[in-house]
Every structure is written in structure tokens, then in C-alpha cells.
PDB file of N, CA and C in Angstrom:
ATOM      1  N   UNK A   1    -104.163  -7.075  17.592  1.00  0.00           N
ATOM      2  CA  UNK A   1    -103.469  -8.348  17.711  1.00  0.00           C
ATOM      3  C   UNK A   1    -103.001  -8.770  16.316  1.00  0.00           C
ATOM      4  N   UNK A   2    -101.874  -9.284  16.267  1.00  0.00           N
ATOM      5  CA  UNK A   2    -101.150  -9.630  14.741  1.00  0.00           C
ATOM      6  C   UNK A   2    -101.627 -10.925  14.525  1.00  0.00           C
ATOM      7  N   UNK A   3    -101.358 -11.133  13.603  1.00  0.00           N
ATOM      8  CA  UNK A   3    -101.566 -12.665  12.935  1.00  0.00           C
ATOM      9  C   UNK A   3    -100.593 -13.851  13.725  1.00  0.00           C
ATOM     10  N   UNK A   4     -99.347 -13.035  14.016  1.00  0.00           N
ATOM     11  CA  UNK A   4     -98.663 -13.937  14.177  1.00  0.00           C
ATOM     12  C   UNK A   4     -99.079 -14.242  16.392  1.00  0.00           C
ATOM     13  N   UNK A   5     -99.619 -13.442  16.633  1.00  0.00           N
ATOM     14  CA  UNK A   5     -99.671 -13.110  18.385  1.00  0.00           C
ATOM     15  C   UNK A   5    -101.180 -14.273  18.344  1.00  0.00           C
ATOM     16  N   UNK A   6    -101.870 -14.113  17.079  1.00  0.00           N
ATOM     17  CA  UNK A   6    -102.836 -15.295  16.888  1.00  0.00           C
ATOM     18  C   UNK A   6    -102.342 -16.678  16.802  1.00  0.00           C
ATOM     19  N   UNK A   7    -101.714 -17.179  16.211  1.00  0.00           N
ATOM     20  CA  UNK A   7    -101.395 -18.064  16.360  1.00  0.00           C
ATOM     21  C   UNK A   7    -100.436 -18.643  17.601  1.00  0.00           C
ATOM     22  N   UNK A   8     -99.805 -17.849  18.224  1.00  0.00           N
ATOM     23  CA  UNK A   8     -99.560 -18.641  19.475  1.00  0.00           C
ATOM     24  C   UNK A   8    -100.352 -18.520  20.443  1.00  0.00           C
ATOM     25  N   UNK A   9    -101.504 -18.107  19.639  1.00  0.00           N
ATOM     26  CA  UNK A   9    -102.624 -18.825  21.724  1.00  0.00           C
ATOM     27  C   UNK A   9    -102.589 -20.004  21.556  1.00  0.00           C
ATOM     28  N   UNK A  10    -102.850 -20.956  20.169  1.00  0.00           N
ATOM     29  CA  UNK A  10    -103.197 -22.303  20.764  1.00  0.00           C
ATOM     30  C   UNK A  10    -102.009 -23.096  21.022  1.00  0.00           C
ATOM     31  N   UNK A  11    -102.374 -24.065  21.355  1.00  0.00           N
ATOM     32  CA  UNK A  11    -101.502 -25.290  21.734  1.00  0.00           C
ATOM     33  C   UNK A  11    -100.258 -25.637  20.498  1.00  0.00           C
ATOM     34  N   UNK A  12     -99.327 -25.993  20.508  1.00  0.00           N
ATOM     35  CA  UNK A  12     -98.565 -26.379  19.433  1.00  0.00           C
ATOM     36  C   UNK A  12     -98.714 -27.853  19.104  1.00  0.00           C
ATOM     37  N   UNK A  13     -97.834 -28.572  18.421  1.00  0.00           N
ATOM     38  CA  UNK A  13     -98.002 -29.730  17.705  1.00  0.00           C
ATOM     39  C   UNK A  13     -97.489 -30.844  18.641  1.00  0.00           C
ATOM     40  N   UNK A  14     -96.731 -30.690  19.357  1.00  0.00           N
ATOM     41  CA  UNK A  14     -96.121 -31.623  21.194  1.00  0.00           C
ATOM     42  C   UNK A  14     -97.448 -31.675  21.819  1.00  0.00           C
ATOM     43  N   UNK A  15     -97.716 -30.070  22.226  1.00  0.00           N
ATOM     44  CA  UNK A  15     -99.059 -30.368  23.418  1.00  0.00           C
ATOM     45  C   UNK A  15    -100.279 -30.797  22.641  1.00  0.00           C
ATOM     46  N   UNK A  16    -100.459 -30.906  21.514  1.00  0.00           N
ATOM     47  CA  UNK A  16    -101.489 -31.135  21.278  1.00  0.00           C
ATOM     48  C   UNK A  16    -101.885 -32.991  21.010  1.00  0.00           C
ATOM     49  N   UNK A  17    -100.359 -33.453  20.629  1.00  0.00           N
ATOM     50  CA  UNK A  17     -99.939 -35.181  20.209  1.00  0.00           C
ATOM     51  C   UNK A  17    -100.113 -35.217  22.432  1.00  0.00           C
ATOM     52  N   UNK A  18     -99.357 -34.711  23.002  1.00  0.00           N
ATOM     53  CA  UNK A  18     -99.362 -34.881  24.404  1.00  0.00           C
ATOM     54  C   UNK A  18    -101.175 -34.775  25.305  1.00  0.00           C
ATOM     55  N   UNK A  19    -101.528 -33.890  24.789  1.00  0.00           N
ATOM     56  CA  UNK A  19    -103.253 -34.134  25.398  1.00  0.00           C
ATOM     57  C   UNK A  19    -103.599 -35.325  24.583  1.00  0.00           C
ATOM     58  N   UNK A  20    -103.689 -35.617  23.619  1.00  0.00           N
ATOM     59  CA  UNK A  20    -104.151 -36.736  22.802  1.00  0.00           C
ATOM     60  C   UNK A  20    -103.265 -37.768  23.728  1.00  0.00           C
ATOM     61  N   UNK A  21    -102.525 -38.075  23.984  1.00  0.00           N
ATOM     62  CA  UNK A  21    -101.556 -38.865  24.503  1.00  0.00           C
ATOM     63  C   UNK A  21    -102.251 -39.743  25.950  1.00  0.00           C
ATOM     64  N   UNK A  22    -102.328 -38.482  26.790  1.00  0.00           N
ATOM     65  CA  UNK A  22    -102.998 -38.445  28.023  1.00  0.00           C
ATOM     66  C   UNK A  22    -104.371 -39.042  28.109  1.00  0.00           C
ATOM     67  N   UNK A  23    -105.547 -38.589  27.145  1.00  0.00           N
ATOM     68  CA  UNK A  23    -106.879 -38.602  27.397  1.00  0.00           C
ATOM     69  C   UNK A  23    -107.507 -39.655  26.501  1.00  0.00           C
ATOM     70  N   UNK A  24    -106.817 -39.850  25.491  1.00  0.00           N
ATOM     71  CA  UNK A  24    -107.490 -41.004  24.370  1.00  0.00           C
ATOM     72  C   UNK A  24    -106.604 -42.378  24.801  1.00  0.00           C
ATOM     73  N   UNK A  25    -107.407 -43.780  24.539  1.00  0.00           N
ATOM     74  CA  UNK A  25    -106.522 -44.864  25.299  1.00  0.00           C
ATOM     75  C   UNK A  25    -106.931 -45.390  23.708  1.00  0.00           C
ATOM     76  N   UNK A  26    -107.511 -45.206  22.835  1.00  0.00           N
ATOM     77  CA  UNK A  26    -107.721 -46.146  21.313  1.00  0.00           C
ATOM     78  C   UNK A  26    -107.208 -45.541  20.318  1.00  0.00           C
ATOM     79  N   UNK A  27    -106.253 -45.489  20.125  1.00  0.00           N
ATOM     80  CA  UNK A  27    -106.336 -44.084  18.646  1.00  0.00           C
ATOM     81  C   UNK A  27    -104.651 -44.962  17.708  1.00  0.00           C
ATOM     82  N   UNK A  28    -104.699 -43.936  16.975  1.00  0.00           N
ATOM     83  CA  UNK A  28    -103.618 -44.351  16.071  1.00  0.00           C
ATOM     84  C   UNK A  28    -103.448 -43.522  15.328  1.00  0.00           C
ATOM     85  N   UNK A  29    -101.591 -43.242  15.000  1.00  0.00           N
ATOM     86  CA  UNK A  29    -101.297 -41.681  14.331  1.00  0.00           C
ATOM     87  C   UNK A  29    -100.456 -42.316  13.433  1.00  0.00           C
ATOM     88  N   UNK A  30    -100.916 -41.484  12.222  1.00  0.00           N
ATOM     89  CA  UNK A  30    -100.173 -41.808  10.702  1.00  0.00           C
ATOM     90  C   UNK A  30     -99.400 -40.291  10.455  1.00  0.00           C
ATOM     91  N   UNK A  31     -98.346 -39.970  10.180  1.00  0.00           N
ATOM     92  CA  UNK A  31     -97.590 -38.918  10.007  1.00  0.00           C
ATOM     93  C   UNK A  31     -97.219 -38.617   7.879  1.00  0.00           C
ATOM     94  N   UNK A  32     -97.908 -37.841   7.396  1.00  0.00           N
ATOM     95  CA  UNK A  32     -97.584 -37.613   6.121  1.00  0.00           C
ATOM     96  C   UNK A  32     -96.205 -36.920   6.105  1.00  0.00           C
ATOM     97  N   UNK A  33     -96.264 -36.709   4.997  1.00  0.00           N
ATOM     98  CA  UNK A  33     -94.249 -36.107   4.215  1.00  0.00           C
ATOM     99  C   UNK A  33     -94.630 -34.336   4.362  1.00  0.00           C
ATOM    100  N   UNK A  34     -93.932 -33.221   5.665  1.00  0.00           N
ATOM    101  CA  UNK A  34     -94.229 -32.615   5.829  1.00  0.00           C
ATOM    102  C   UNK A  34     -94.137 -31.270   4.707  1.00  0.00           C
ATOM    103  N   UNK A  35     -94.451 -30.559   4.514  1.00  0.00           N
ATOM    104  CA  UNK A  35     -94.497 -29.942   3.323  1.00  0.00           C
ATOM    105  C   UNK A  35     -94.672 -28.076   4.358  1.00  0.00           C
ATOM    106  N   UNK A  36     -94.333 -27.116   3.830  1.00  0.00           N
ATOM    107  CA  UNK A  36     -94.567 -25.712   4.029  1.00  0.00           C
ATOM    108  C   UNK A  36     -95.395 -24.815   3.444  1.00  0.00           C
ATOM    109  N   UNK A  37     -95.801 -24.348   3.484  1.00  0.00           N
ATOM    110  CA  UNK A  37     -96.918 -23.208   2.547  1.00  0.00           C
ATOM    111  C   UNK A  37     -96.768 -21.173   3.018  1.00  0.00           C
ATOM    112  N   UNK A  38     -96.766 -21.048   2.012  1.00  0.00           N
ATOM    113  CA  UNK A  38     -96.384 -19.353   2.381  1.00  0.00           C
ATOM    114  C   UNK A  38     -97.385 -19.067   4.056  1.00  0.00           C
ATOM    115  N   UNK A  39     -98.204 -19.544   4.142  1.00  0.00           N
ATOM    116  CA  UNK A  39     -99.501 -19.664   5.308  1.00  0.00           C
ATOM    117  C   UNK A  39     -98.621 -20.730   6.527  1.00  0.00           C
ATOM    118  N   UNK A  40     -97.930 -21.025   6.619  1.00  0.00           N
ATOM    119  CA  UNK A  40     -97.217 -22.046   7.397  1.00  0.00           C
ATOM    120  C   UNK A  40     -97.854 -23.032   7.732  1.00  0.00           C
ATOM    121  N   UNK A  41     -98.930 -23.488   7.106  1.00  0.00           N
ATOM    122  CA  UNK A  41     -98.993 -25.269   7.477  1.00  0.00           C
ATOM    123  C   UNK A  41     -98.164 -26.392   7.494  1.00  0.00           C
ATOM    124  N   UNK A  42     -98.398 -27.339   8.214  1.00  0.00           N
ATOM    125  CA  UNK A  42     -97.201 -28.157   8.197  1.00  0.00           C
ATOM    126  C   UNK A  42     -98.157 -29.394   8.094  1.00  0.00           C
ATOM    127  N   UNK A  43     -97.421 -30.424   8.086  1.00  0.00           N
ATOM    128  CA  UNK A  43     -97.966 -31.893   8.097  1.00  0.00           C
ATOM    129  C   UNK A  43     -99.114 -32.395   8.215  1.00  0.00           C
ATOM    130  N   UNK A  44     -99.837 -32.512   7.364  1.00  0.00           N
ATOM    131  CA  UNK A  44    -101.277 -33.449   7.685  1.00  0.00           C
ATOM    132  C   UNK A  44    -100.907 -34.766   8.436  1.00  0.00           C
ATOM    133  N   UNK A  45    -101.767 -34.852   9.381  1.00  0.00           N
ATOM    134  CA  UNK A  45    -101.762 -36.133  10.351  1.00  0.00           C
ATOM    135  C   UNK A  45    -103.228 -36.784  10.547  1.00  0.00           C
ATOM    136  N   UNK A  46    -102.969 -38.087  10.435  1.00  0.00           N
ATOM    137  CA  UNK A  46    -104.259 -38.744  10.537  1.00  0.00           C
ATOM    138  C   UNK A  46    -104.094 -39.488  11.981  1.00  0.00           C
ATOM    139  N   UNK A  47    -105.545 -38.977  12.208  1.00  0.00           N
ATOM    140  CA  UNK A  47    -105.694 -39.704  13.844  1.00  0.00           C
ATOM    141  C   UNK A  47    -106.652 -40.821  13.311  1.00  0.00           C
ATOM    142  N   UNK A  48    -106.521 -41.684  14.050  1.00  0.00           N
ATOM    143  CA  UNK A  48    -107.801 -43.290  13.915  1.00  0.00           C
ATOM    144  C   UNK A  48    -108.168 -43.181  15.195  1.00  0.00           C
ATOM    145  N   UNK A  49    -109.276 -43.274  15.626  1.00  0.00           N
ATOM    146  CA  UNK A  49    -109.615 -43.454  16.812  1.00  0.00           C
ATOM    147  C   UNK A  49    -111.508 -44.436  17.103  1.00  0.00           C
ATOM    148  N   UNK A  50    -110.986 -45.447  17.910  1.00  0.00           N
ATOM    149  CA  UNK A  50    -112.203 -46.261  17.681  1.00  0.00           C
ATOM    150  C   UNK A  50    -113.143 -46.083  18.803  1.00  0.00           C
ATOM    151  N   UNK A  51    -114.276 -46.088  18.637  1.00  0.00           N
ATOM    152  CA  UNK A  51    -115.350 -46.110  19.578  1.00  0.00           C
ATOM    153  C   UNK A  51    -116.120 -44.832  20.307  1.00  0.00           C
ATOM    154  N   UNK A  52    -117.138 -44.551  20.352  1.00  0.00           N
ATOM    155  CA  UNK A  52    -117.683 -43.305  20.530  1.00  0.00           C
ATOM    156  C   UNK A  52    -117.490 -42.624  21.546  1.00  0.00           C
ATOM    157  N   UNK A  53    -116.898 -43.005  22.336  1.00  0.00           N
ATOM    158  CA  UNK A  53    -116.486 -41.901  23.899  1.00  0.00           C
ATOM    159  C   UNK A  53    -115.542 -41.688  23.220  1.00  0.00           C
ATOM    160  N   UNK A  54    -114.159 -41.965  22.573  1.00  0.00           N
ATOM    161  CA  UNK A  54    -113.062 -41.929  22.266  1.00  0.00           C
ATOM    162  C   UNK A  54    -113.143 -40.972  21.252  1.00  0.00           C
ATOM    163  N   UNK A  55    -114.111 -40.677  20.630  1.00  0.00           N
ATOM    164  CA  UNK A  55    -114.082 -40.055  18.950  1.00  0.00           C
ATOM    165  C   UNK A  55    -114.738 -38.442  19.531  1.00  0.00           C
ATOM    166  N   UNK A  56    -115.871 -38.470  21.021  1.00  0.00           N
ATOM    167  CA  UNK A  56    -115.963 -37.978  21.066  1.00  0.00           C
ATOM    168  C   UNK A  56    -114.951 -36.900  21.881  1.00  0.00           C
ATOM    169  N   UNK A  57    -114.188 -37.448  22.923  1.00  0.00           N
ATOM    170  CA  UNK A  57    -112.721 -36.835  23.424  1.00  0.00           C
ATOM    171  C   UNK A  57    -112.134 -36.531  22.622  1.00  0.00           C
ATOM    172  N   UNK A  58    -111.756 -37.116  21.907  1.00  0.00           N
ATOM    173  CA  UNK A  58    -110.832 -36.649  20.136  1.00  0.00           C
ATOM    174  C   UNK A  58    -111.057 -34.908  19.595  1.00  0.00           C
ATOM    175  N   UNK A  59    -112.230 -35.037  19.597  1.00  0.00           N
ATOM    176  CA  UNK A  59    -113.476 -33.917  19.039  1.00  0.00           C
ATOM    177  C   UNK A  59    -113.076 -32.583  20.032  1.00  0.00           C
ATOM    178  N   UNK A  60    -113.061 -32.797  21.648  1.00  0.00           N
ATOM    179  CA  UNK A  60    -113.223 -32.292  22.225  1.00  0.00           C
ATOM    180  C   UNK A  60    -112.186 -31.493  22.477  1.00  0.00           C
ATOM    181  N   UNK A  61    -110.637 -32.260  22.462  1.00  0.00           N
ATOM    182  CA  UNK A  61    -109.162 -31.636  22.072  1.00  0.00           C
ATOM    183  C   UNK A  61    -109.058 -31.212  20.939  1.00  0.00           C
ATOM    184  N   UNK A  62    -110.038 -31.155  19.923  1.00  0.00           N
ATOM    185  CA  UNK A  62    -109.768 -30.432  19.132  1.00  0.00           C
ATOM    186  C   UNK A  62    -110.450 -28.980  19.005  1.00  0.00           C
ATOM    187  N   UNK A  63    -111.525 -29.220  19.677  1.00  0.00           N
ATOM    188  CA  UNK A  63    -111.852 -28.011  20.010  1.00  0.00           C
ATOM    189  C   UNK A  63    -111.419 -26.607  20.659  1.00  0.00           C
ATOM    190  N   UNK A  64    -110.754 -27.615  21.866  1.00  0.00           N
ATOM    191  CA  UNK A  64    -110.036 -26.552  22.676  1.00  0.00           C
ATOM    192  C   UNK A  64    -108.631 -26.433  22.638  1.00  0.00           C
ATOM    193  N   UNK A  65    -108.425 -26.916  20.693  1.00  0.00           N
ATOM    194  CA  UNK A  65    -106.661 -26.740  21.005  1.00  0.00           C
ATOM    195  C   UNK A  65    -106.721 -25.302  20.348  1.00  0.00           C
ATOM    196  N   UNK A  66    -107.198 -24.392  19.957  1.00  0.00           N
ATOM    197  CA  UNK A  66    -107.161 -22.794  19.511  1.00  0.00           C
ATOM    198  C   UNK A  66    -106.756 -22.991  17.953  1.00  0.00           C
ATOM    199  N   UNK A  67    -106.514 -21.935  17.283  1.00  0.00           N
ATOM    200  CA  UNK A  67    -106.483 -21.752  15.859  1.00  0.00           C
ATOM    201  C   UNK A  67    -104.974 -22.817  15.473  1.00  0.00           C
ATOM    202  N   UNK A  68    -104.316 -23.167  16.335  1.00  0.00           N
ATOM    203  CA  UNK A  68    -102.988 -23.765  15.682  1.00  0.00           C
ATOM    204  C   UNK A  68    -103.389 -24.791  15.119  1.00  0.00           C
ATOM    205  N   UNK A  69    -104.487 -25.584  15.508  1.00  0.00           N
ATOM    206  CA  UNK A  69    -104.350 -27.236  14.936  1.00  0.00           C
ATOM    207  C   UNK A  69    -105.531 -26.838  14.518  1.00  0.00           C
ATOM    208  N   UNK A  70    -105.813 -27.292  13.499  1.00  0.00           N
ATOM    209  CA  UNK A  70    -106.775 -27.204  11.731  1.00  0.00           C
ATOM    210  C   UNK A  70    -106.864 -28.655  11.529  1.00  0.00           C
ATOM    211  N   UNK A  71    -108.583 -28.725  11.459  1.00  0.00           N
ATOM    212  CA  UNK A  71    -108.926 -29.932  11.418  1.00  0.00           C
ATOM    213  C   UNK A  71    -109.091 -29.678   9.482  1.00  0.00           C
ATOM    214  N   UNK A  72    -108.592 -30.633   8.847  1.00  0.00           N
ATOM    215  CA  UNK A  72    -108.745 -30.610   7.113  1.00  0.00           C
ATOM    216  C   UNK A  72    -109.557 -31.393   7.002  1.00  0.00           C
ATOM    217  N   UNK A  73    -109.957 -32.872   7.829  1.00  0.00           N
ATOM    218  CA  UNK A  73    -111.123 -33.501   7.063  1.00  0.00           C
ATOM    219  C   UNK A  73    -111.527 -34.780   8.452  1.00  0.00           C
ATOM    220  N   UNK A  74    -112.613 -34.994   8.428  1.00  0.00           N
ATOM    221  CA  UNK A  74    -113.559 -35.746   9.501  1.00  0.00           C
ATOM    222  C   UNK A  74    -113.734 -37.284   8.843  1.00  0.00           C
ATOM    223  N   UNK A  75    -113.805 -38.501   8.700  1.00  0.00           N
ATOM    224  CA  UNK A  75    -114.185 -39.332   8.421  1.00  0.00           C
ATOM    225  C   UNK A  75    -114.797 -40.586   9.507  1.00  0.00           C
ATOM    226  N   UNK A  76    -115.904 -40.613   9.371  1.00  0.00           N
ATOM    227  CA  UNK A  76    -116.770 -41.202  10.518  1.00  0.00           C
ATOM    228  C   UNK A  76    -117.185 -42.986   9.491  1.00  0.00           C
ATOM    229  N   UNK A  77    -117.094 -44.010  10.237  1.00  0.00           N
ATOM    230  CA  UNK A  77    -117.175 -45.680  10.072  1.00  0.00           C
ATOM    231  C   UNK A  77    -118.499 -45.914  10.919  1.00  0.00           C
ATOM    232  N   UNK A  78    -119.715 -45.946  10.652  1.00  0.00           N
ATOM    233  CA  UNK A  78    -120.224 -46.483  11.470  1.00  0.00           C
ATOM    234  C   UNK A  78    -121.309 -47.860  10.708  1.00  0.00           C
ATOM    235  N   UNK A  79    -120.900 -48.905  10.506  1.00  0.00           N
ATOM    236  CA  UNK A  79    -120.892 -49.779  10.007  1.00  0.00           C
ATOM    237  C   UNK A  79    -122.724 -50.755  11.122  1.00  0.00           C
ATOM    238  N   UNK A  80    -123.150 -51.691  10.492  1.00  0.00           N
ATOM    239  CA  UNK A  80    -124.405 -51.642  11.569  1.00  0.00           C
ATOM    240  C   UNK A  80    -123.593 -52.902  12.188  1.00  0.00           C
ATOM    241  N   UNK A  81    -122.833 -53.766  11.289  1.00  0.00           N
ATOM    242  CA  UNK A  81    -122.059 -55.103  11.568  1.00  0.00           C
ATOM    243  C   UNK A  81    -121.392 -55.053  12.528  1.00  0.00           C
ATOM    244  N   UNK A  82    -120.550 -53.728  12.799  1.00  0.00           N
ATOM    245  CA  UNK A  82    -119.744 -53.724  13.861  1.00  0.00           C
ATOM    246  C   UNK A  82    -119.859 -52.376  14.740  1.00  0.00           C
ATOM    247  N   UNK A  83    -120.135 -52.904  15.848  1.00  0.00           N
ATOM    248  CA  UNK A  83    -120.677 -51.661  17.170  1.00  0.00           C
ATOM    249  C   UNK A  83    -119.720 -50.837  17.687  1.00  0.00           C
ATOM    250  N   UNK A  84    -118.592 -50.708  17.336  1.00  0.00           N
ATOM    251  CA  UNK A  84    -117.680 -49.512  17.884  1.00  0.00           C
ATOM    252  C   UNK A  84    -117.623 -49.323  16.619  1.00  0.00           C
ATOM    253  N   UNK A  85    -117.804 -47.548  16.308  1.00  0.00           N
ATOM    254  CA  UNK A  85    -117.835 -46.985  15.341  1.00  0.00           C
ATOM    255  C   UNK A  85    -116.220 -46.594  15.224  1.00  0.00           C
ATOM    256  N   UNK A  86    -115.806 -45.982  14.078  1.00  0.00           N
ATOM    257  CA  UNK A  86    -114.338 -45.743  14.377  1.00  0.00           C
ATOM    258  C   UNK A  86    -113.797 -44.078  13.806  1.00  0.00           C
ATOM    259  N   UNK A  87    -113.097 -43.592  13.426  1.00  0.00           N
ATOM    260  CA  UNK A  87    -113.200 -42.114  12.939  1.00  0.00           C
ATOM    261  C   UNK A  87    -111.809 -41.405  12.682  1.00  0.00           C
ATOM    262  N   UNK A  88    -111.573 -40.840  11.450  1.00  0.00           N
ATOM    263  CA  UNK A  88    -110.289 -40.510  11.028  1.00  0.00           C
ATOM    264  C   UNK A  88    -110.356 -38.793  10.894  1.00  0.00           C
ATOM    265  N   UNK A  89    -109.393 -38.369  11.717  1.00  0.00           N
ATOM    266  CA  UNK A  89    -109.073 -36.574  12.161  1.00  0.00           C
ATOM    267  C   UNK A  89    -107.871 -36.723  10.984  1.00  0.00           C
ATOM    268  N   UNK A  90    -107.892 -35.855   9.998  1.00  0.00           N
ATOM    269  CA  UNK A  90    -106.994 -35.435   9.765  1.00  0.00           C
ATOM    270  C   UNK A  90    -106.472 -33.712  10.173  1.00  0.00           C
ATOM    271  N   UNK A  91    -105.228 -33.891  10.591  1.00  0.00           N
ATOM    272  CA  UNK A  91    -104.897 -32.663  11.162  1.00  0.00           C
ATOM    273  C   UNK A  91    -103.553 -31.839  10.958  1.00  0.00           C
ATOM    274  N   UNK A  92    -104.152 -30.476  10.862  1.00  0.00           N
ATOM    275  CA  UNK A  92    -102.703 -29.679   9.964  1.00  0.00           C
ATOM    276  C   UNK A  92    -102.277 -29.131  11.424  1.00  0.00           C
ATOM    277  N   UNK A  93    -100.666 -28.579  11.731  1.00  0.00           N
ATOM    278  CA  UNK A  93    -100.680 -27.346  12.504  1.00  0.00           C
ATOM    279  C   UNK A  93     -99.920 -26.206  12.159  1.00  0.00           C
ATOM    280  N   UNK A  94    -100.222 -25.001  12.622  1.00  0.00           N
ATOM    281  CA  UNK A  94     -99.737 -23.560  12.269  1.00  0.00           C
ATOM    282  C   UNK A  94     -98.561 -23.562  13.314  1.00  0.00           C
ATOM    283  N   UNK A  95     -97.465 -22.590  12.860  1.00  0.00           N
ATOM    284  CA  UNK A  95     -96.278 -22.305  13.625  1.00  0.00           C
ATOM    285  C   UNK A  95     -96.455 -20.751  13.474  1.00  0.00           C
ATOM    286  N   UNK A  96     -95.542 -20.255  14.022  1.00  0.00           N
ATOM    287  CA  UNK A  96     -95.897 -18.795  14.066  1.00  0.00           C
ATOM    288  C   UNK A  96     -94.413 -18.735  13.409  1.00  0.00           C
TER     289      UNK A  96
END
């Protein structure tokens, strides 16, 4: 299997904003200045998503979106003051 036959098993950057779309009802998407890399990454995206069923669905599409979407960094809020915790996905995706 090639590198490139790897990267289209997973989901692309539509279906993957589109399952997020569908299954999360709290979230919020910040779009950075997209940039290329000899490796084809594209755009870091920050997801916000508040409250622990929600962060954990989040988690869960990201699991099963396959090698295209690259989680770069996790940031978890869980504050004792305020009871919905909240949580920032930042997320790259691969193109073939």
C-alpha cells in the first residue's frame, strides 16, 4: 500500500467538519491562514467544544476519522468554579 492509497482511507476535511456538524450541538471552529508542507498538511483548526459528553463525541470523531485528520494539540478547561468543562482540538488535515 503507498503512502498516498494511505491517506485516502480516512475521511477528508468536508466529512470530517460534516460528522462534527451532525453529532456535536456545542462547539466552535476557528480556521488559521492555510499554509502547505512538502508532507501536505494543511490548516490548523481549532475546535471549542463545551461540556463533557460533547468533548467526549469530539474525541470519538476523531478517532474514527483515519490518518487524514491529525490531532496537533488537546487543551482541556476544567475549572472547579464552573461545571461544564470546555476543550480545544486543534486539527491538521492530509490530502493525498
Amino acid at each position: 500500500m503507498s503512502k498516498s492509497d494511505e491517506i485516502s482511507i480516512g475521511i477528508d476535511k468536508e466529512g470530517f467538519l460534516t460528522q462534527l456538524d451532525t453529532t456535536i450541538n456545542d462547539y466552535t471552529i476557528r480556521e488559521f491562514d492555510q499554509f502547505y508542507k512538502t508532507n501536505r498538511i494543511y490548516e490548523p483548526v481549532l475546535i471549542w467544544v463545551r461540556g463533557d459528553e460533547e468533548i467526549r463525541k469530539t474525541a470519538s470523531i476523531l478517532l474514527k476519522s483515519g490518518p487524514t485528520v491529525l490531532l496537533r494539540k488537546f487543551v482541556l478547561f476544567n475549572e472547579v468554579d464552573k461545571p461544564d468543562p470546555r476543550a480545544g482540538f486543534y486539527v491538521s488535515f492530509l490530502t493525498s
